[in-house]
C-alpha atoms as a PDB file:
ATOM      1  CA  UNK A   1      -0.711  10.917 -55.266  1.00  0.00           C
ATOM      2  CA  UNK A   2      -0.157  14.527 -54.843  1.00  0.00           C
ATOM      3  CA  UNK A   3      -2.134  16.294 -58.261  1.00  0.00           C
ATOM      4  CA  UNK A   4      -5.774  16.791 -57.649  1.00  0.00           C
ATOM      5  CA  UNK A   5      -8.111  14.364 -56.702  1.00  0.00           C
ATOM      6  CA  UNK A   6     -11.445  13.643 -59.287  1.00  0.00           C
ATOM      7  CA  UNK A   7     -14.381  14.852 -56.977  1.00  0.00           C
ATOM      8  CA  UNK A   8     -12.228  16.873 -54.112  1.00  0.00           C
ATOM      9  CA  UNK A   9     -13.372  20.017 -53.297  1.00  0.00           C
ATOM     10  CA  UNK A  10     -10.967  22.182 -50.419  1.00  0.00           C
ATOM     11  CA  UNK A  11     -12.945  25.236 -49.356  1.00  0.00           C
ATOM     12  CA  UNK A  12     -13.468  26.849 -45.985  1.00  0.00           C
ATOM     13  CA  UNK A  13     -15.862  25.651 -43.194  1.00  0.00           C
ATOM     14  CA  UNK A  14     -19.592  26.346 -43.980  1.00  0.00           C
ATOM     15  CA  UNK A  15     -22.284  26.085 -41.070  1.00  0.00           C
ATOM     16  CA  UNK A  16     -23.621  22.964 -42.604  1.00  0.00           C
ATOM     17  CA  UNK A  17     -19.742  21.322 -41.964  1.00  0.00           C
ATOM     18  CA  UNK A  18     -20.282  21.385 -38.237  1.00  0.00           C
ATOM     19  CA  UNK A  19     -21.663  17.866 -37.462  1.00  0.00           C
ATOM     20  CA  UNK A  20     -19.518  16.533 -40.330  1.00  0.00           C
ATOM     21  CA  UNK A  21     -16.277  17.800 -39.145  1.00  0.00           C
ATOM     22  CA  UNK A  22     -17.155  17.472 -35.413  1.00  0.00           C
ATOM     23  CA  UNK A  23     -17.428  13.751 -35.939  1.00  0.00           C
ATOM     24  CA  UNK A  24     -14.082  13.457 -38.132  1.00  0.00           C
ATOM     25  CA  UNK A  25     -11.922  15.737 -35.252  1.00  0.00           C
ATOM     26  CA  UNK A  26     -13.965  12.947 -32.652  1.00  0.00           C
ATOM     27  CA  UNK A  27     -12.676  10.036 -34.883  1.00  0.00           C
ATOM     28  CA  UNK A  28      -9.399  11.408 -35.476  1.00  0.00           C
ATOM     29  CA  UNK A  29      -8.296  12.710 -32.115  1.00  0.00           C
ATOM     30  CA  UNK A  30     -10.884  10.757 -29.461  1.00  0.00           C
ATOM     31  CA  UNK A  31      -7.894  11.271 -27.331  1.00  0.00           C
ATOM     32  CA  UNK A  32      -7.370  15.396 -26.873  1.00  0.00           C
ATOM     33  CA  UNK A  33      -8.367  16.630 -23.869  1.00  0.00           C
ATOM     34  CA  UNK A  34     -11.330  18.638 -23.428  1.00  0.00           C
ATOM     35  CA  UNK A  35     -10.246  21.726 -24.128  1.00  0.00           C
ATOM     36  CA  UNK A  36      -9.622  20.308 -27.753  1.00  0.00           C
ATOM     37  CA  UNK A  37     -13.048  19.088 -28.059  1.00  0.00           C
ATOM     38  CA  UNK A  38     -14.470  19.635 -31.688  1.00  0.00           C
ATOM     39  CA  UNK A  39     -17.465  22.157 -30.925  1.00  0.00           C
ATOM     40  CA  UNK A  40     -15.200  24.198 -28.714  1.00  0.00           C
ATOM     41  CA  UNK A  41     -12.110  24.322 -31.709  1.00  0.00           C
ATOM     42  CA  UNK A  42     -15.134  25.379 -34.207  1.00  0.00           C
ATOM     43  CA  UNK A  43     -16.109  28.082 -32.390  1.00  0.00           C
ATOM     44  CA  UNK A  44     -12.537  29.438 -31.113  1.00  0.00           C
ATOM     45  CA  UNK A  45     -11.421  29.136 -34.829  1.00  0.00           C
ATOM     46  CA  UNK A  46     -14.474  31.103 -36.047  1.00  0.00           C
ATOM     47  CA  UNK A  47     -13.164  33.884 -34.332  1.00  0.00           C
ATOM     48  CA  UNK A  48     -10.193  34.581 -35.701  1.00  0.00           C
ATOM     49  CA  UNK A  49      -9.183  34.135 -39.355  1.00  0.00           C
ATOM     50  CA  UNK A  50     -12.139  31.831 -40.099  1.00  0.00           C
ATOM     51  CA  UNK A  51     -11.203  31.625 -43.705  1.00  0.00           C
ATOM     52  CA  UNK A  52      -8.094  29.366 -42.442  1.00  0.00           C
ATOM     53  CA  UNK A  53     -10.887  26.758 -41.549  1.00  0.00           C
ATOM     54  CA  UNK A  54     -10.499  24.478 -44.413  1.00  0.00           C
ATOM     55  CA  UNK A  55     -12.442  21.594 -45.362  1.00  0.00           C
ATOM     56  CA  UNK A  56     -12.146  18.981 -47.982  1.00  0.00           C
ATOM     57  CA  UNK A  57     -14.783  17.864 -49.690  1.00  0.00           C
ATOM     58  CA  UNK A  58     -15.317  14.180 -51.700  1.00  0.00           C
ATOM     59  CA  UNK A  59     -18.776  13.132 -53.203  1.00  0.00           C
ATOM     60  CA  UNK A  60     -20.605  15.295 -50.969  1.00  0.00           C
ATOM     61  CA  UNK A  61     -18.858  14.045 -48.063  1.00  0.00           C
ATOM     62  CA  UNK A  62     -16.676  15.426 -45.793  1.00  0.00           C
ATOM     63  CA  UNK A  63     -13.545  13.555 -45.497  1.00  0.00           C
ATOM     64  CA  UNK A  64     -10.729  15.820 -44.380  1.00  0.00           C
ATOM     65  CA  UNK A  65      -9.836  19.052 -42.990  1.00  0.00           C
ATOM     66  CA  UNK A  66      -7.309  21.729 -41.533  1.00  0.00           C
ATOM     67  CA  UNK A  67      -6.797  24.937 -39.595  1.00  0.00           C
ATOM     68  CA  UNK A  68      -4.181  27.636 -39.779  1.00  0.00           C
ATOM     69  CA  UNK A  69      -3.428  31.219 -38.962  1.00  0.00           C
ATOM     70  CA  UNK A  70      -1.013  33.865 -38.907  1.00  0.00           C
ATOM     71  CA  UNK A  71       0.043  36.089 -36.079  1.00  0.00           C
ATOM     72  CA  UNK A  72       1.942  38.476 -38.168  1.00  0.00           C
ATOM     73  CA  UNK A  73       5.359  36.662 -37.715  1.00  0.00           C
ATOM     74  CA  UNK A  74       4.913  33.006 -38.821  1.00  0.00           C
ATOM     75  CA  UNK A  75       2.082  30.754 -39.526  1.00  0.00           C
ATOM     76  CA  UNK A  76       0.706  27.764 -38.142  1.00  0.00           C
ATOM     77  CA  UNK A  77      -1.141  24.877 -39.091  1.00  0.00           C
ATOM     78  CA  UNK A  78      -3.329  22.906 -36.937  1.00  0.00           C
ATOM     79  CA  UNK A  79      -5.442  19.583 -36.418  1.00  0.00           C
ATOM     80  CA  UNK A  80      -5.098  18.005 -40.255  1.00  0.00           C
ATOM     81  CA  UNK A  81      -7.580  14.837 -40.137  1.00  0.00           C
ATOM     82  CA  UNK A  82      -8.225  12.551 -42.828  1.00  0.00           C
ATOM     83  CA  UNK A  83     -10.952  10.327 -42.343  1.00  0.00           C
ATOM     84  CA  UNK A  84      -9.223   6.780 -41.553  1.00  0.00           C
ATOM     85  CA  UNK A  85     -10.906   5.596 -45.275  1.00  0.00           C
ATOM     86  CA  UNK A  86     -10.026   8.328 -47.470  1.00  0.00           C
ATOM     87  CA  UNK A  87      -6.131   8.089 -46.357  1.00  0.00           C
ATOM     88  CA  UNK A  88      -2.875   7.612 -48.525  1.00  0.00           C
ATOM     89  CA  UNK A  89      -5.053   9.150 -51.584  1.00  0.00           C
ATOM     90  CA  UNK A  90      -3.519  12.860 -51.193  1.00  0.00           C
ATOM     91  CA  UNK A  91      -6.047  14.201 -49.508  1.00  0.00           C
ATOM     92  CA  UNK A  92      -3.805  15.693 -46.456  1.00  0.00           C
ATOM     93  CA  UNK A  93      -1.347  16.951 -48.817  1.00  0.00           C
ATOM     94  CA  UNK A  94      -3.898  18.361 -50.517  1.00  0.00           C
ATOM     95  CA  UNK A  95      -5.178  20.254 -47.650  1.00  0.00           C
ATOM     96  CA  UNK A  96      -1.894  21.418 -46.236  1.00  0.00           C
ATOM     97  CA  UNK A  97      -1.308  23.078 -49.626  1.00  0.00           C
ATOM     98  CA  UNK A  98      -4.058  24.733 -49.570  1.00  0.00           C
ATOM     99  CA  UNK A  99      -3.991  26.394 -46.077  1.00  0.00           C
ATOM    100  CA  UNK A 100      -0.337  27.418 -47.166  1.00  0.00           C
ATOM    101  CA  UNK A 101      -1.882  29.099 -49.890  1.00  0.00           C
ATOM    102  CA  UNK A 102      -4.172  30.963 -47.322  1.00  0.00           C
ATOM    103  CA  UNK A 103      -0.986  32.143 -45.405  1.00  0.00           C
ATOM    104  CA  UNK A 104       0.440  32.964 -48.070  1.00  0.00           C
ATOM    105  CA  UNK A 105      -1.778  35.368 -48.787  1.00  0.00           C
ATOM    106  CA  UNK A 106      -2.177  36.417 -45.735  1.00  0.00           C
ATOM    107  CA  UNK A 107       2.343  37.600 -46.137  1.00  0.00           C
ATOM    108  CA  UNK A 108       3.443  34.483 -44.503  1.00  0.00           C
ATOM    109  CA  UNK A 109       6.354  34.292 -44.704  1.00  0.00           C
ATOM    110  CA  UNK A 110       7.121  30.892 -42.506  1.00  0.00           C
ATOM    111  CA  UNK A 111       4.830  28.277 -41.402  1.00  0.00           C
ATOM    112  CA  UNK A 112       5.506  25.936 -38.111  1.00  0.00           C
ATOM    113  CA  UNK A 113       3.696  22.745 -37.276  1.00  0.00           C
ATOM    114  CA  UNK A 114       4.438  20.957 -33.947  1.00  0.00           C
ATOM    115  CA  UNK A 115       3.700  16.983 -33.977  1.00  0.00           C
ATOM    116  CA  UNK A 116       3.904  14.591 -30.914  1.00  0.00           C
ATOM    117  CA  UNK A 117       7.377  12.961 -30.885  1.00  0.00           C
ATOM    118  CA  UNK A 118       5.940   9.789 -31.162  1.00  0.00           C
ATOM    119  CA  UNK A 119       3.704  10.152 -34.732  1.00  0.00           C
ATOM    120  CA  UNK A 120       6.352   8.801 -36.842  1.00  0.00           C
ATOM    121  CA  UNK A 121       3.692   8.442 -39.332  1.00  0.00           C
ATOM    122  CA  UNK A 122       2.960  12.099 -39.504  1.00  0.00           C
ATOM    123  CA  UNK A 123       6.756  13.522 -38.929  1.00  0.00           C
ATOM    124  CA  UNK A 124       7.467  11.564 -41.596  1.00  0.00           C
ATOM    125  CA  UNK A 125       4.332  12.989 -43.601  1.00  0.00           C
ATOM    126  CA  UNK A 126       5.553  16.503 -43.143  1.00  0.00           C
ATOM    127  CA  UNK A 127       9.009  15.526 -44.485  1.00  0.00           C
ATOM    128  CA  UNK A 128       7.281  14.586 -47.823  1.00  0.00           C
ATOM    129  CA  UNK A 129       6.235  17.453 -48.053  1.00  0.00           C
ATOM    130  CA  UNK A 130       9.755  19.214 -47.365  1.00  0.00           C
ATOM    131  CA  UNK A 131       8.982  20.625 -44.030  1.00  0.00           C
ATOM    132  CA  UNK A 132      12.388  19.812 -41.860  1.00  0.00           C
ATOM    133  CA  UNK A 133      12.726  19.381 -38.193  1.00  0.00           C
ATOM    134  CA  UNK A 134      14.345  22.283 -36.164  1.00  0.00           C
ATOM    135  CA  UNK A 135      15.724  22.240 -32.999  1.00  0.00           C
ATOM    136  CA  UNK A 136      13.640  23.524 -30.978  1.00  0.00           C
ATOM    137  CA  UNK A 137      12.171  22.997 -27.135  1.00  0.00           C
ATOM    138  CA  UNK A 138       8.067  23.505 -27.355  1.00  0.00           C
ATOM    139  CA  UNK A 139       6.713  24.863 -24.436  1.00  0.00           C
ATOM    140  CA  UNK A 140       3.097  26.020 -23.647  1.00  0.00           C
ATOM    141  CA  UNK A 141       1.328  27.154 -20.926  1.00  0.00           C
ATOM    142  CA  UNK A 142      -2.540  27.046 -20.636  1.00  0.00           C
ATOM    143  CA  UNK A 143      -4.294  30.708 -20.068  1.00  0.00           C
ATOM    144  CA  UNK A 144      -7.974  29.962 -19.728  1.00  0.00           C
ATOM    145  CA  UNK A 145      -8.862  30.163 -16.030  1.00  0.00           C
ATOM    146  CA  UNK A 146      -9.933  26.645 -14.347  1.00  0.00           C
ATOM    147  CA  UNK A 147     -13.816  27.287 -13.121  1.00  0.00           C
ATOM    148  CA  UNK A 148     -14.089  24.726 -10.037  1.00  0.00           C
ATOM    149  CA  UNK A 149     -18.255  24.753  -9.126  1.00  0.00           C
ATOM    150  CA  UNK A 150     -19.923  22.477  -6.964  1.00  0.00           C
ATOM    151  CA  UNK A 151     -22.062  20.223  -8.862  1.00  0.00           C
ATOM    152  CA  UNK A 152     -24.121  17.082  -8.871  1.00  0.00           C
ATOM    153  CA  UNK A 153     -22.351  13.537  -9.107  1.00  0.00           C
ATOM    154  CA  UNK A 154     -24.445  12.062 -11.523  1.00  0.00           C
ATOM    155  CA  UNK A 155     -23.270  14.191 -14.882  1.00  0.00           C
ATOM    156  CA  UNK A 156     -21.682  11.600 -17.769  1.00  0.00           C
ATOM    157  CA  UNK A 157     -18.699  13.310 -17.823  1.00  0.00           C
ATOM    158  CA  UNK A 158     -17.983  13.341 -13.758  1.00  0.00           C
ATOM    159  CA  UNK A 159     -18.870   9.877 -13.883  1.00  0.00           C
ATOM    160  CA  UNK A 160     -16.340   9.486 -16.401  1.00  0.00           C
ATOM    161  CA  UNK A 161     -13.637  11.302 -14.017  1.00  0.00           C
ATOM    162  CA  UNK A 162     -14.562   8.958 -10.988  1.00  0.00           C
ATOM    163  CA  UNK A 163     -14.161   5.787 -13.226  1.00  0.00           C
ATOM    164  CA  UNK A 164     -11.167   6.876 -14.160  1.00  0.00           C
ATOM    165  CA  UNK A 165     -10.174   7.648 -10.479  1.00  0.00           C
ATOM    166  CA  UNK A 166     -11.227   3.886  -9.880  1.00  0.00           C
ATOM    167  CA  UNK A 167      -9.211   2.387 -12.421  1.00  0.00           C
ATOM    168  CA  UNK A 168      -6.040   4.871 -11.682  1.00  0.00           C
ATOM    169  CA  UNK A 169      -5.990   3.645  -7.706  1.00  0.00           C
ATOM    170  CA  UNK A 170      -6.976   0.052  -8.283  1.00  0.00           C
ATOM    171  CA  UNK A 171      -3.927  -0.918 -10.092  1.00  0.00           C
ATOM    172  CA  UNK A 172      -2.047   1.120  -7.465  1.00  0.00           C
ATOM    173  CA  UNK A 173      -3.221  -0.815  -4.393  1.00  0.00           C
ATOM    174  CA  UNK A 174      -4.847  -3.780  -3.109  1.00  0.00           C
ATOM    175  CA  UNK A 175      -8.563  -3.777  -2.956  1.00  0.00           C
ATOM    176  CA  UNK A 176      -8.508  -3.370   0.899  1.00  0.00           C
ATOM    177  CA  UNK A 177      -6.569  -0.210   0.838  1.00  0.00           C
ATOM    178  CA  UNK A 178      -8.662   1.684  -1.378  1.00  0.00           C
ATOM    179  CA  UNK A 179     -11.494   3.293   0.514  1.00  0.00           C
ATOM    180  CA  UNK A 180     -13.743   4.971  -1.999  1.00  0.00           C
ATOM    181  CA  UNK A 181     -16.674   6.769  -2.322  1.00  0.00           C
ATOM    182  CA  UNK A 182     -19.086   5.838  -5.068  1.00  0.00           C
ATOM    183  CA  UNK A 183     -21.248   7.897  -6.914  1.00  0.00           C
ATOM    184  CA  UNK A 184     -24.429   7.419  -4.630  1.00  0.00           C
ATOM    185  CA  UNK A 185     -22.629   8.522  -1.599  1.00  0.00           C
ATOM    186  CA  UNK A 186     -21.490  11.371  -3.270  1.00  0.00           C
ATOM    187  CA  UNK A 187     -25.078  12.629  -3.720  1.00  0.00           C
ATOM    188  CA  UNK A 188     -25.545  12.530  -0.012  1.00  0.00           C
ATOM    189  CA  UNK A 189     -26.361  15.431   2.311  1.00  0.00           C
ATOM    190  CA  UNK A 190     -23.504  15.144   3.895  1.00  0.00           C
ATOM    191  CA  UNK A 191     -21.470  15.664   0.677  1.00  0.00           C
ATOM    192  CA  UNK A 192     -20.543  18.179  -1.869  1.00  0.00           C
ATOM    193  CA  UNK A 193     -18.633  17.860  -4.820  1.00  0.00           C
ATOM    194  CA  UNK A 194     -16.784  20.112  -6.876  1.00  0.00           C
ATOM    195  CA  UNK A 195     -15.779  19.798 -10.236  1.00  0.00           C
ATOM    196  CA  UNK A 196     -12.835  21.406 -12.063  1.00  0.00           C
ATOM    197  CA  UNK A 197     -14.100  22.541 -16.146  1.00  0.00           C
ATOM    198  CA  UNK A 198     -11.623  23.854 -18.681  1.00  0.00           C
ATOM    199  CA  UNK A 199     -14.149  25.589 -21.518  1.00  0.00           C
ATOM    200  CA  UNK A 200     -16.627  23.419 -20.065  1.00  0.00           C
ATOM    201  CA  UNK A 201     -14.807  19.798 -20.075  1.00  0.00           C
ATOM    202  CA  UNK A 202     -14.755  18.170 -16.796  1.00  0.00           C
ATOM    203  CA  UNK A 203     -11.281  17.889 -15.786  1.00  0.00           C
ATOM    204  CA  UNK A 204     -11.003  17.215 -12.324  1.00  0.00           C
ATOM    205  CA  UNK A 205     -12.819  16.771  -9.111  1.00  0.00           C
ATOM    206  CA  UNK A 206     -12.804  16.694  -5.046  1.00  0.00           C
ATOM    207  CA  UNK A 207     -15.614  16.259  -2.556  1.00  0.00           C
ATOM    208  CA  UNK A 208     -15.716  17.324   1.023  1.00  0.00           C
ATOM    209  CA  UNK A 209     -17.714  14.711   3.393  1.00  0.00           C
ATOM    210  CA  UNK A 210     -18.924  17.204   6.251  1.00  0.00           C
ATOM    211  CA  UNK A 211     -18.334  14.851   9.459  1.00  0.00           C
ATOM    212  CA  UNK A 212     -20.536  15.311  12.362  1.00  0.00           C
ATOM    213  CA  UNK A 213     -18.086  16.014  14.953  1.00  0.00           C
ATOM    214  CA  UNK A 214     -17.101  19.129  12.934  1.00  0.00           C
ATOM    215  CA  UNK A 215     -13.986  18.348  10.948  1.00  0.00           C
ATOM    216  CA  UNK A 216     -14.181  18.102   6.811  1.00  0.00           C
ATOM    217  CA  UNK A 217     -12.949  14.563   4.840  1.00  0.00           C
ATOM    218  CA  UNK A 218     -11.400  15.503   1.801  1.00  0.00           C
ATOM    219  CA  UNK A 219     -12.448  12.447  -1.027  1.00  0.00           C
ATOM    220  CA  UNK A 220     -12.492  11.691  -4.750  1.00  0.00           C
ATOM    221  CA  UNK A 221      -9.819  14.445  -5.245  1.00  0.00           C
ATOM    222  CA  UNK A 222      -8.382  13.493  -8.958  1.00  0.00           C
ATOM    223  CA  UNK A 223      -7.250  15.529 -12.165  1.00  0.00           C
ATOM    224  CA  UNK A 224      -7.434  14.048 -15.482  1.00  0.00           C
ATOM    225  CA  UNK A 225      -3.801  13.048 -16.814  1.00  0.00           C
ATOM    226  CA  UNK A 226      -3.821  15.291 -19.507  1.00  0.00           C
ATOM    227  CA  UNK A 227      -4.785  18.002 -17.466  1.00  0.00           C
ATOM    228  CA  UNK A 228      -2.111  17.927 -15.179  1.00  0.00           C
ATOM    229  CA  UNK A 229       0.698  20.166 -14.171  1.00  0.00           C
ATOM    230  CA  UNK A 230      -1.697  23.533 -14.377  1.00  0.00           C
ATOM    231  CA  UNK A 231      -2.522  24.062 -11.094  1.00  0.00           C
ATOM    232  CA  UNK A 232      -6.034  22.410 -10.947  1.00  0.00           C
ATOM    233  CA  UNK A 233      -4.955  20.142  -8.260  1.00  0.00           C
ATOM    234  CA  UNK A 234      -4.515  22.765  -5.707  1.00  0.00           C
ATOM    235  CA  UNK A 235      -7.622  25.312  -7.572  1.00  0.00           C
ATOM    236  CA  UNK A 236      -9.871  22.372  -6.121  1.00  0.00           C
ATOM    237  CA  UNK A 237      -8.343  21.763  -2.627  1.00  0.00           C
ATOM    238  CA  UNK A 238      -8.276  26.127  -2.425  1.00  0.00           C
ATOM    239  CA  UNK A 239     -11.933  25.431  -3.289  1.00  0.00           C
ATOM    240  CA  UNK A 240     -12.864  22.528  -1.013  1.00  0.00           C
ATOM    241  CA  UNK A 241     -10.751  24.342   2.010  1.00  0.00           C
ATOM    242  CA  UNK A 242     -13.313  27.442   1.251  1.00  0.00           C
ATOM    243  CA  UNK A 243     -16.448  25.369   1.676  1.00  0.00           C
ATOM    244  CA  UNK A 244     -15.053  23.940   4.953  1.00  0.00           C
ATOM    245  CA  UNK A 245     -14.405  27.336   6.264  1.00  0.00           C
ATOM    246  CA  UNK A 246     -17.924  28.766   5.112  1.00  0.00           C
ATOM    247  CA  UNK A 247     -19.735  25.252   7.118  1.00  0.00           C
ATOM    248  CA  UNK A 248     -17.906  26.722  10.115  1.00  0.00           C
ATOM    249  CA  UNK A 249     -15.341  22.774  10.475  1.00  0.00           C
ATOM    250  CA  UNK A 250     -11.983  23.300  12.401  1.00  0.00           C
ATOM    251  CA  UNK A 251     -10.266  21.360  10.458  1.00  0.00           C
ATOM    252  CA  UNK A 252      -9.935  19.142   7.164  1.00  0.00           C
ATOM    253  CA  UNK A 253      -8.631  15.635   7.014  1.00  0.00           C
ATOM    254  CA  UNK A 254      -7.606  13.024   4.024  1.00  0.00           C
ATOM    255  CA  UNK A 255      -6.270   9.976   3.156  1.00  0.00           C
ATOM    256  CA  UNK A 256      -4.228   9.899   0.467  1.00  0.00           C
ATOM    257  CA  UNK A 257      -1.660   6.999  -0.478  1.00  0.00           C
ATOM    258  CA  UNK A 258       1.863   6.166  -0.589  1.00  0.00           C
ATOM    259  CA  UNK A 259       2.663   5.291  -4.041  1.00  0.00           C
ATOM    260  CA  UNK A 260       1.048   8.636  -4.907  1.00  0.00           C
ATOM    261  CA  UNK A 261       3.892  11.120  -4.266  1.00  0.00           C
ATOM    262  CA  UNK A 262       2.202  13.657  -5.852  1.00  0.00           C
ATOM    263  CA  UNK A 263      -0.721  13.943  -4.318  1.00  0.00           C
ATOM    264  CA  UNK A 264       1.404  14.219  -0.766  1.00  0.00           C
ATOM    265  CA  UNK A 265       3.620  16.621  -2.185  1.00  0.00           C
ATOM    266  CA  UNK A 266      -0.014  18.862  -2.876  1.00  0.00           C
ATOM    267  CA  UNK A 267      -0.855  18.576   0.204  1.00  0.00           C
ATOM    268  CA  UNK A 268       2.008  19.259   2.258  1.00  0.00           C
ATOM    269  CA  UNK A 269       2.513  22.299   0.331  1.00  0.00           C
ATOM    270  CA  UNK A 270      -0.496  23.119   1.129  1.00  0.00           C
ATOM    271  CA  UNK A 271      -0.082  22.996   5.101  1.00  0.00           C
ATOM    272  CA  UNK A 272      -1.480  19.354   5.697  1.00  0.00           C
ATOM    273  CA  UNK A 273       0.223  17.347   8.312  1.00  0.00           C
ATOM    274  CA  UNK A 274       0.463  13.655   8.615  1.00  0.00           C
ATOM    275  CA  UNK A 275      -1.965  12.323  11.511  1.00  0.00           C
ATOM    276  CA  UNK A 276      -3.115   9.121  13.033  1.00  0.00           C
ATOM    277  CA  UNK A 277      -5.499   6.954  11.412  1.00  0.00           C
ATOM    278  CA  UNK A 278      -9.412   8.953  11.866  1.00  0.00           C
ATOM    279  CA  UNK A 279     -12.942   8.122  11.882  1.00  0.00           C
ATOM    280  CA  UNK A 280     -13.424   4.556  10.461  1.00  0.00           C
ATOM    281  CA  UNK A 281     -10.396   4.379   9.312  1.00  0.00           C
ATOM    282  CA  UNK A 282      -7.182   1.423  10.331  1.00  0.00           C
ATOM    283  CA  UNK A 283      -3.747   1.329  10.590  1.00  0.00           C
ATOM    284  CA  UNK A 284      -2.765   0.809   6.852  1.00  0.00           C
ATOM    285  CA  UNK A 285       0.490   0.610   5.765  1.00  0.00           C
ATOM    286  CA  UNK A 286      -0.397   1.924   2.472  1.00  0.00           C
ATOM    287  CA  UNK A 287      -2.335   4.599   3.638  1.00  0.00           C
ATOM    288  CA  UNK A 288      -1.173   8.284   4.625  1.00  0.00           C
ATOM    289  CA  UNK A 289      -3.695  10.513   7.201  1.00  0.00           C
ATOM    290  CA  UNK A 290      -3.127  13.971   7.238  1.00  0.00           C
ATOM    291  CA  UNK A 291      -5.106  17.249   8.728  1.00  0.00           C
ATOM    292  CA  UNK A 292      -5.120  21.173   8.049  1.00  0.00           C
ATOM    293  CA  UNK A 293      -6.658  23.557  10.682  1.00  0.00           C
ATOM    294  CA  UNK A 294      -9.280  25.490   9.063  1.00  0.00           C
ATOM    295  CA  UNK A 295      -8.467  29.167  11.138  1.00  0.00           C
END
């Protein structure tokens, strides 16, 4: 059904949307990363061309919805949702026309969409709608700067980031090799924890246990998979190495693991060396112990 649809209305976003279309974007993609977070893409898109927020309207509802804009050489279009009930009724085909229409106008003269490889559904959506495939590589790189701030353990979101950390190491070792911290010894004294925020999601996170013989323990380092590859691994160890130097520590020490190449990769790059087993620690064959001096 592509001719228009009894009741629809398209228009662009009013204030009274907000709520509506924050919970459709949260239905609709409850897996983008926080940067993508509905309140923050409402307010980014108000900025700029806000009359390429577009909304569709059924029975006083708000069912669908679409951005686009135009940087003088081609267009874009961005974040079509449907609400999982309204679907297969034209509704997205409606809304695509329309923010053509507001490119058009605009002098568009091209419009680009980029889709995850793996939608088949939607690829093969666009194709209805006589948008082709070009061969293309997509590539992207992430400007906002990475704030990493010391801040309390018991925050939703960081809670979120440690059970995730759980999860991620427990199906990568056996229960004895995984020596964690949990969120009530991260409020000690003796701890502070950092958190990496992108616009304001939590997206990463490392604590620094001050030892009492005067060397740091670096724990709960982790960066949210979809965060990855941007350099927030090492912003947080940069930032966890700075809070050692300012306690006056010689050195800082970790454990990291084996099947986590990664992670050992950071930290050798980093100028960590691998060291005897520490502290409390045992001989574990899936454990590695390394140390920087802190000059």
């Amino acid at each position: 059904m592509t001719g228009p649809i009894p009741n629809l209305t398209i228009r662009a976003f009013q204030s009274a949307d907000r709520l509506g279309l924050e919970q459709l974007w949260g239905r609709v993609f409850a897996d983008d990363p926080p940067w993508n977070a509905p309140a923050v893409m409402i307010e980014n898109k108000l900025k700029v061309q806000p009359e390429l927020l577009l909304v569709g309207i059924l029975d006083a509802v708000l069912v669908g919805a679409v951005m686009a804009g135009f940087d003088g050489v081609r267009g874009w279009i961005y974040h079509l949702a449907v609400a999982p009930e309204c679907r297969r009724r034209g509704i997205a085909t409606q809304l695509v026309r329309a923010a053509e229409a507001g490119l058009r106008k605009l002098g568009c003269p091209k419009v680009n969409i980029q889709v995850r490889a793996t939608n088949g559904e939607v690829v093969a959506f666009y194709r209805s709608l006589a948008y082709i495939v070009e061969e293309r590589v997509s590539m992207g790189r992430r400007l906002e700067a990475v704030q990493v701030v010391q801040e309390p353990a018991r925050q939703h979101d960081v809670v979120s980031l440690i059970e995730a950390l759980d999860s991620y190491v427990a199906g990568l070792y056996p229960a004895e090799s995984n020596h964690l911290m949990d969120i009530q010894s991260l409020a000690a004294r003796d701890v502070r924890l950092f958190v990496a925020r992108l616009n304001g999601g939590a997206v990463g996170c490392g604590a620094l246990r001050v030892d009492p013989s005067g060397y740091g323990e670096i724990k709960r380092m982790y960066v949210a998979p979809s965060a990855r590859g941007q350099g927030i691994g090492q912003a947080i160890l940069v930032r966890l190495e700075e809070e050692a130097r300012a306690a006056g520590l010689s050195s800082v020490r970790l454990e990291t693991g084996i099947r986590q190449p990664e992670a050992v990769g950071l930290y050798r790059a980093a100028g960590y060396r691998e060291i005897p087993p520490f502290g409390n620690y045992r001989p574990d064959p899936m454990s590695v112990f390394m140390e920087k001096a802190i000059p």
